[in-house]
N, C-alpha and C. Protein backbone atom coordinates (compact mmCIF):
# COMPACT_ATOMS: atom_id res chain seq x y z
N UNK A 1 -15.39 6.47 16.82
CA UNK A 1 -14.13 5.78 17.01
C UNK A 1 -14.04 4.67 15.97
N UNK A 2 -13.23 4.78 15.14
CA UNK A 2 -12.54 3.98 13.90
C UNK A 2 -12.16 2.51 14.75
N UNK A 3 -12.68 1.28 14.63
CA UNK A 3 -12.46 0.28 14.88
C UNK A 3 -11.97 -0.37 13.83
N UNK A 4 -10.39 -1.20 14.23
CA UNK A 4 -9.69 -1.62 13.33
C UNK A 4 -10.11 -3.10 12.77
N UNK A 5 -10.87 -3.60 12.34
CA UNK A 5 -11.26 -5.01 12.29
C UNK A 5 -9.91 -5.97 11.75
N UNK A 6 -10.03 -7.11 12.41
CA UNK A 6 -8.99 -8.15 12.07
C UNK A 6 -7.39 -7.76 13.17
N UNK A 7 -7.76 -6.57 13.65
CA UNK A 7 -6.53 -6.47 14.21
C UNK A 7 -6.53 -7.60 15.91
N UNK A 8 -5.35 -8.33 16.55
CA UNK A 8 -5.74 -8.75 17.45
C UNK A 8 -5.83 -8.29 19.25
N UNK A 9 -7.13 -8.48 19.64
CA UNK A 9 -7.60 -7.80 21.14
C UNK A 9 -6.57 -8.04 22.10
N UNK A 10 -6.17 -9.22 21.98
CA UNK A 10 -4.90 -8.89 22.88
C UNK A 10 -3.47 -9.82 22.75
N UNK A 11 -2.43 -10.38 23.96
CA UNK A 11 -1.48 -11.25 23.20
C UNK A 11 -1.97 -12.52 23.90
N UNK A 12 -2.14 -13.34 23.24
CA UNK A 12 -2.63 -14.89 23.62
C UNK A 12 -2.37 -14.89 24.76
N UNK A 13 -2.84 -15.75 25.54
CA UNK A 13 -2.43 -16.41 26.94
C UNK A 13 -2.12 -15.15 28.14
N UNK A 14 -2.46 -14.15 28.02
CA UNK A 14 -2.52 -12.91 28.76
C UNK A 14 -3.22 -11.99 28.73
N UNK A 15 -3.47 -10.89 30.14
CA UNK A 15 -4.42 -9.89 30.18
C UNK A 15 -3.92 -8.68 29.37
N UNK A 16 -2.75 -8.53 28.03
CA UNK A 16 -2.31 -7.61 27.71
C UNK A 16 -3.09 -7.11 26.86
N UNK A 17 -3.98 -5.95 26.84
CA UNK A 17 -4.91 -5.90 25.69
C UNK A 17 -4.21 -4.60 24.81
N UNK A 18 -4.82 -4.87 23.26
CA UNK A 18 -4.42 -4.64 22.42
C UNK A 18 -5.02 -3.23 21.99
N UNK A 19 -6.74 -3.61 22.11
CA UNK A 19 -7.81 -2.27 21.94
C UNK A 19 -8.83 -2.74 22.47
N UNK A 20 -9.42 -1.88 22.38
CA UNK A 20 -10.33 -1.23 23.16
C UNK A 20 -11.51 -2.09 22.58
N UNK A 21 -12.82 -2.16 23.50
CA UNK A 21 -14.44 -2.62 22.57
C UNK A 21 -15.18 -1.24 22.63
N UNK A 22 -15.29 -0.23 23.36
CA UNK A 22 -15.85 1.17 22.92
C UNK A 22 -15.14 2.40 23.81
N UNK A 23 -15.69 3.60 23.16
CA UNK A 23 -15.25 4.68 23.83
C UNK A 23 -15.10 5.07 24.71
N UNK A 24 -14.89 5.59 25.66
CA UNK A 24 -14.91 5.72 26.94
C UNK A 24 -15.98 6.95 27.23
N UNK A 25 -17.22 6.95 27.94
CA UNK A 25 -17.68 7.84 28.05
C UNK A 25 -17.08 8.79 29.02
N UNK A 26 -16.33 8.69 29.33
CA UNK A 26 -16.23 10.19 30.78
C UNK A 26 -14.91 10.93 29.65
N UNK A 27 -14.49 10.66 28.70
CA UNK A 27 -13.38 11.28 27.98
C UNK A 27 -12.29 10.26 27.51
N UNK A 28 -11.73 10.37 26.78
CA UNK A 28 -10.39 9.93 25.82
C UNK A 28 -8.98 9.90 26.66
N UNK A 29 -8.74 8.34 26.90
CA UNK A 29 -7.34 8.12 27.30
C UNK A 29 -6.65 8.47 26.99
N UNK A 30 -5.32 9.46 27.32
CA UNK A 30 -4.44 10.70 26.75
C UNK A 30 -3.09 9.60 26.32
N UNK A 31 -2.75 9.56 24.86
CA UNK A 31 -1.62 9.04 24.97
C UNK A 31 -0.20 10.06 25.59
N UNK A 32 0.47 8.78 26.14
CA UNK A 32 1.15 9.74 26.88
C UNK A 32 2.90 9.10 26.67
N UNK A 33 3.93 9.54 26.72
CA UNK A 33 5.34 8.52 26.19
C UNK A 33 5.66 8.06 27.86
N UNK A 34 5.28 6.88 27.63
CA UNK A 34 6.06 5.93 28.97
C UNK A 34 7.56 5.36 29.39
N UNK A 35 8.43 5.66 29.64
CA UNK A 35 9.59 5.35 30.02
C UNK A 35 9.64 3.43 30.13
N UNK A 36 10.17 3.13 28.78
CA UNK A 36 10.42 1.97 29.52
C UNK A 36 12.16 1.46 29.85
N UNK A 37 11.59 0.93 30.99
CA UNK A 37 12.90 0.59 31.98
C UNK A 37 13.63 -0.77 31.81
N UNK A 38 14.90 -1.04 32.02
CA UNK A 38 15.31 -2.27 31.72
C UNK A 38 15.37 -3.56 32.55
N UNK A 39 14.45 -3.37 34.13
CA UNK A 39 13.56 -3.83 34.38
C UNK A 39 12.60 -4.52 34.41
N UNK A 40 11.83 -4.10 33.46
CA UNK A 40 10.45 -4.47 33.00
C UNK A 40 10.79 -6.51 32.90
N UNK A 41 9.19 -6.45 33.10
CA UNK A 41 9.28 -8.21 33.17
C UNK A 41 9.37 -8.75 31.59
N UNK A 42 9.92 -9.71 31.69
CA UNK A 42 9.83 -10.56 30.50
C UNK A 42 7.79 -10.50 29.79
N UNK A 43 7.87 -10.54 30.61
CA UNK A 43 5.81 -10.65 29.74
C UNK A 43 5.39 -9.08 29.30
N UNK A 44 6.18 -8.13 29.82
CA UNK A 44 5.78 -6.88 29.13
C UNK A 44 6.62 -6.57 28.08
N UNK A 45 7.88 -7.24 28.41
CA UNK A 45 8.49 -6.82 26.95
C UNK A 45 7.94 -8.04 25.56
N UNK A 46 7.48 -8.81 26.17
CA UNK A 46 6.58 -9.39 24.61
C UNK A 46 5.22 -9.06 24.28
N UNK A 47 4.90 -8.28 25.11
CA UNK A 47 3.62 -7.57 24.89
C UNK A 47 3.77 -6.25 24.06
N UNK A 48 5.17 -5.79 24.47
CA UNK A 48 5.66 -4.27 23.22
C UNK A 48 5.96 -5.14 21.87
N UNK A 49 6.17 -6.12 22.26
CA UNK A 49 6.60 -6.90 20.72
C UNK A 49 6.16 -7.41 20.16
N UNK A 50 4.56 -7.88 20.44
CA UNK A 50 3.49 -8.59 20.03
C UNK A 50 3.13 -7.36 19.37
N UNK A 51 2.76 -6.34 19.96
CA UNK A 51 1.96 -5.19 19.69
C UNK A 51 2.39 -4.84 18.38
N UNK A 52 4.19 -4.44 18.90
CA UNK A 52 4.55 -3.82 17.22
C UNK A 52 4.47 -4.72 16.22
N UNK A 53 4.65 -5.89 16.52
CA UNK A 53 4.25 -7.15 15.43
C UNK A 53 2.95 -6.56 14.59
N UNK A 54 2.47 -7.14 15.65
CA UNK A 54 0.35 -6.31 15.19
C UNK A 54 0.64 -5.11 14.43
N UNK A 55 1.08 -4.39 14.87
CA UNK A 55 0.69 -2.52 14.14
C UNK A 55 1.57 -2.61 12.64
N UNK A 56 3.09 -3.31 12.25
CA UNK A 56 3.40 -3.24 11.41
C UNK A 56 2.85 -3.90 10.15
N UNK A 57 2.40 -5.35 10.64
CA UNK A 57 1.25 -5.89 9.59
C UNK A 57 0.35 -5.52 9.64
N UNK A 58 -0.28 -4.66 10.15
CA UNK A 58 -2.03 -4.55 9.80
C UNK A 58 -1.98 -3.27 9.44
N UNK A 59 -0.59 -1.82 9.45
CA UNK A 59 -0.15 -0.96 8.93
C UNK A 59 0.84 -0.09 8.25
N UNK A 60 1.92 -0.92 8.38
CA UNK A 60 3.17 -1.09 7.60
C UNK A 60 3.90 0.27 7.76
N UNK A 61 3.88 1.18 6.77
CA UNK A 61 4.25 2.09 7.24
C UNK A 61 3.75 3.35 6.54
N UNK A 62 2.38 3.34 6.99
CA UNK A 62 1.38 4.04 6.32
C UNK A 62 0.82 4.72 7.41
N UNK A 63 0.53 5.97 8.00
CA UNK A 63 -0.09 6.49 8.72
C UNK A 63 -1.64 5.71 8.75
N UNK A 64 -1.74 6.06 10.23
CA UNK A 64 -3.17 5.29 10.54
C UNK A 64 -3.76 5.96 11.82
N UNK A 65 -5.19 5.76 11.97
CA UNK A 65 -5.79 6.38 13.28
C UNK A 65 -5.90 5.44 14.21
N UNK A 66 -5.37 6.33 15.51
CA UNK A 66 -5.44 5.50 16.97
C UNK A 66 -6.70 4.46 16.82
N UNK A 67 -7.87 5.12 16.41
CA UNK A 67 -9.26 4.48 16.23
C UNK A 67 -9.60 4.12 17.96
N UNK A 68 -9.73 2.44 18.15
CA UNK A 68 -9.86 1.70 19.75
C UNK A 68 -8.39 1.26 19.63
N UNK A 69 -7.57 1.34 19.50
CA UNK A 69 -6.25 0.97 20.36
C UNK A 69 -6.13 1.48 21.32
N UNK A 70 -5.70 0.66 22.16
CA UNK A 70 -6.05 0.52 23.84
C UNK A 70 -4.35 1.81 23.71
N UNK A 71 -4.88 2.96 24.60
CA UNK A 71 -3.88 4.01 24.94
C UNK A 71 -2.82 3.47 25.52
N UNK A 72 -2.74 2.67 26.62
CA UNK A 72 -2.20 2.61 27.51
C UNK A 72 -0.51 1.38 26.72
N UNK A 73 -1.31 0.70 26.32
CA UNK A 73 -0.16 -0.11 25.15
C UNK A 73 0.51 0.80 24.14
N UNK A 74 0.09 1.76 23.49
CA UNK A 74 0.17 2.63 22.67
C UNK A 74 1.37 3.67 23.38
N UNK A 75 0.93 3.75 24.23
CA UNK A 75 1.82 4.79 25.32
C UNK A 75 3.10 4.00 25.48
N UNK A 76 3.48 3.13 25.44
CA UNK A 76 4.81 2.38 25.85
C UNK A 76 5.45 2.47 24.21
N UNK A 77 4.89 2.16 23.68
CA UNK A 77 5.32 3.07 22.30
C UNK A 77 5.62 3.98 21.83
N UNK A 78 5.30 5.05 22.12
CA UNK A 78 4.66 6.38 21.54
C UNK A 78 6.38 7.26 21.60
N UNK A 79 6.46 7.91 21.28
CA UNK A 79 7.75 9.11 21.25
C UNK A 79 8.81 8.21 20.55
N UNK A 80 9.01 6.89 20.58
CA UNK A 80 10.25 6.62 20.05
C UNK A 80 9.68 5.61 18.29
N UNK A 81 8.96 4.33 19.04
CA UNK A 81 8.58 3.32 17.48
C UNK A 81 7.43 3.79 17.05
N UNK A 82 6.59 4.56 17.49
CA UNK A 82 5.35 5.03 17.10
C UNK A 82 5.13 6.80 17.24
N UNK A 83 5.20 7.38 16.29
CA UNK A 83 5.01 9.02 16.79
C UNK A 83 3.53 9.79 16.37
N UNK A 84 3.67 10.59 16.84
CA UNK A 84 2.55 11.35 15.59
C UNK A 84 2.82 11.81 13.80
N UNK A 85 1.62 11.58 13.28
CA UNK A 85 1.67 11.97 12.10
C UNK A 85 1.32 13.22 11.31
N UNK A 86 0.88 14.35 12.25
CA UNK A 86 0.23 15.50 12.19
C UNK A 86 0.52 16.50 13.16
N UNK A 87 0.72 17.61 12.62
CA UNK A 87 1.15 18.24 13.69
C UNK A 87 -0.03 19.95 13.54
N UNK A 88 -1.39 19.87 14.63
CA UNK A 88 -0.66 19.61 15.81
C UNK A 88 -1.61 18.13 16.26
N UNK A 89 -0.68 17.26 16.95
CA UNK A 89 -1.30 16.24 18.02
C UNK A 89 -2.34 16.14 18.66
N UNK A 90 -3.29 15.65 18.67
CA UNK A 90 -4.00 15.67 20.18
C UNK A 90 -3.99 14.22 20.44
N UNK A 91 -3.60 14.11 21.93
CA UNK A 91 -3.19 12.85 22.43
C UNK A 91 -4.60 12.46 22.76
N UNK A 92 -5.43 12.83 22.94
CA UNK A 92 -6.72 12.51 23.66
C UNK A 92 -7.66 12.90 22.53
N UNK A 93 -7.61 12.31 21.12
CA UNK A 93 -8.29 11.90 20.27
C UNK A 93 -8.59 11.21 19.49
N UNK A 94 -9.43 9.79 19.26
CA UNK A 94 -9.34 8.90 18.68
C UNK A 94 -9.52 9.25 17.26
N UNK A 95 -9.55 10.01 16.93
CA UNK A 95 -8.78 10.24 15.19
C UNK A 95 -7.96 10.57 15.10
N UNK A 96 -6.92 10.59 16.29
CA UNK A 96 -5.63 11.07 15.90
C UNK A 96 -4.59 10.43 14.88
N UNK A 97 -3.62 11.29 14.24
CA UNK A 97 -3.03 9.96 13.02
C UNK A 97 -1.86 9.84 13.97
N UNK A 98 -1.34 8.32 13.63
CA UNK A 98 -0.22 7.99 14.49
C UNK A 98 0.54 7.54 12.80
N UNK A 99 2.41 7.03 12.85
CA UNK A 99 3.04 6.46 12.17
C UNK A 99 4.20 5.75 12.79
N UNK A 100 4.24 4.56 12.38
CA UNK A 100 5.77 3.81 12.54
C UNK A 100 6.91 4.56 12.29
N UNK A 101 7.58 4.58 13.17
CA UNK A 101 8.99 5.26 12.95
C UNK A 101 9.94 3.88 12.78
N UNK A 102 9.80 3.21 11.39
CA UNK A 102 10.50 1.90 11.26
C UNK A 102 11.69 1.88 11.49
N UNK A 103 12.98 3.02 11.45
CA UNK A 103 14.22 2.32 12.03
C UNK A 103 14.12 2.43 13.31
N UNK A 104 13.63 3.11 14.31
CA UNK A 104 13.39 2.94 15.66
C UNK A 104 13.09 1.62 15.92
N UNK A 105 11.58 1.59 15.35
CA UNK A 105 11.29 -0.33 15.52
C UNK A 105 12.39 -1.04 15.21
N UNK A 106 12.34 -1.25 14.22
CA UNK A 106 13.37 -2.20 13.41
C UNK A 106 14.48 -2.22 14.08
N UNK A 107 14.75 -1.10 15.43
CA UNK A 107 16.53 -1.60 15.85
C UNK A 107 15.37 -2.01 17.47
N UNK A 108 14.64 -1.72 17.88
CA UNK A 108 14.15 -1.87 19.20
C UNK A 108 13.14 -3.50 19.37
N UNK A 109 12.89 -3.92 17.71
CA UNK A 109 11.89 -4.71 17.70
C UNK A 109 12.49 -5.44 16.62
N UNK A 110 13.69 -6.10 16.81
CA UNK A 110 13.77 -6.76 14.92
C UNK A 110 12.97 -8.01 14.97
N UNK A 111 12.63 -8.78 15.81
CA UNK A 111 11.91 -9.79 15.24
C UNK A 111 10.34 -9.59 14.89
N UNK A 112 9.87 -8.40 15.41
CA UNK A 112 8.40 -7.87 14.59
C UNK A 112 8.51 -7.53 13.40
N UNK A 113 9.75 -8.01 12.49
CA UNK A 113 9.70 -7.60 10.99
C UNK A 113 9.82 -8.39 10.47
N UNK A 114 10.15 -10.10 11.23
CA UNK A 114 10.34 -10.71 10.30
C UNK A 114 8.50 -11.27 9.58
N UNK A 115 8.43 -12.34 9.10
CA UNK A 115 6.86 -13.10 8.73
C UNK A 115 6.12 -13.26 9.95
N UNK A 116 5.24 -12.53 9.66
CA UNK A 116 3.94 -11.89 10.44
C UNK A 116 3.10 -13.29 10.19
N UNK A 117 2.88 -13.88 11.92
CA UNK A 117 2.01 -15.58 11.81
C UNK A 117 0.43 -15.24 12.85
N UNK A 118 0.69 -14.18 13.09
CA UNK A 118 -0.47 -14.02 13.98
C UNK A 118 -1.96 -13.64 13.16
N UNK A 119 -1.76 -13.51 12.27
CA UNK A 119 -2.73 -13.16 11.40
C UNK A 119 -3.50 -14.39 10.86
């Protein structure tokens, strides 16, 4: 499992984690596309926005491997600002290639494009 160094574990001041510290021995968290609802609390929607913050600076718009990114954050992403990069997929592989689908982001996330301070 490709560990991303410098990327950040989670969003300040919360249990939202970012990735992972090792593999999972019993098998690979399946990314999966999560419905998000308009609902959702204020602290999860800055946790999708921290995240894409994170993934666009530390990968811009360059294909990259899941590596330890925590699935489950990844999954609230996945089908619309983040897709696969290979076809075929396997959701339940940490070499899988993922890519930014930047006008998705960019209309779902515009302030993760502006100057990146978390770094």
């Amino acid at each position: 499992m490709l560990k991303h160094r410098g990327f950040p574990g989670r969003l300040t001041g919360t249990d939202f984690q970012f990735v992972i510290r090792r593999a999972n021995p019993k098998g690979v968290t399946p990314i999966t596309r999560r419905e998000r609802f308009r609902d959702r609390k204020p602290a999860d929607r800055r946790a999708d926005a921290a995240f894409m913050q994170a993934l666009w600076a530390y990968f811009g718009d360059q294909p990259f491997e899941r590596g330890n990114l925590d699935a489950g954050r990844l999954s609230w992403l996945f089908g619309r600002e983040v897709v696969a990069a290979e076809d075929p997929f396997d959701p339940e592989s940490y070499d899988a290639l993922l890519v930014i689908n930047e006008d998705v982001a960019r209309a779902s996330f515009p302030d993760a494009f502006e100057e990146e301070d978390w770094a």
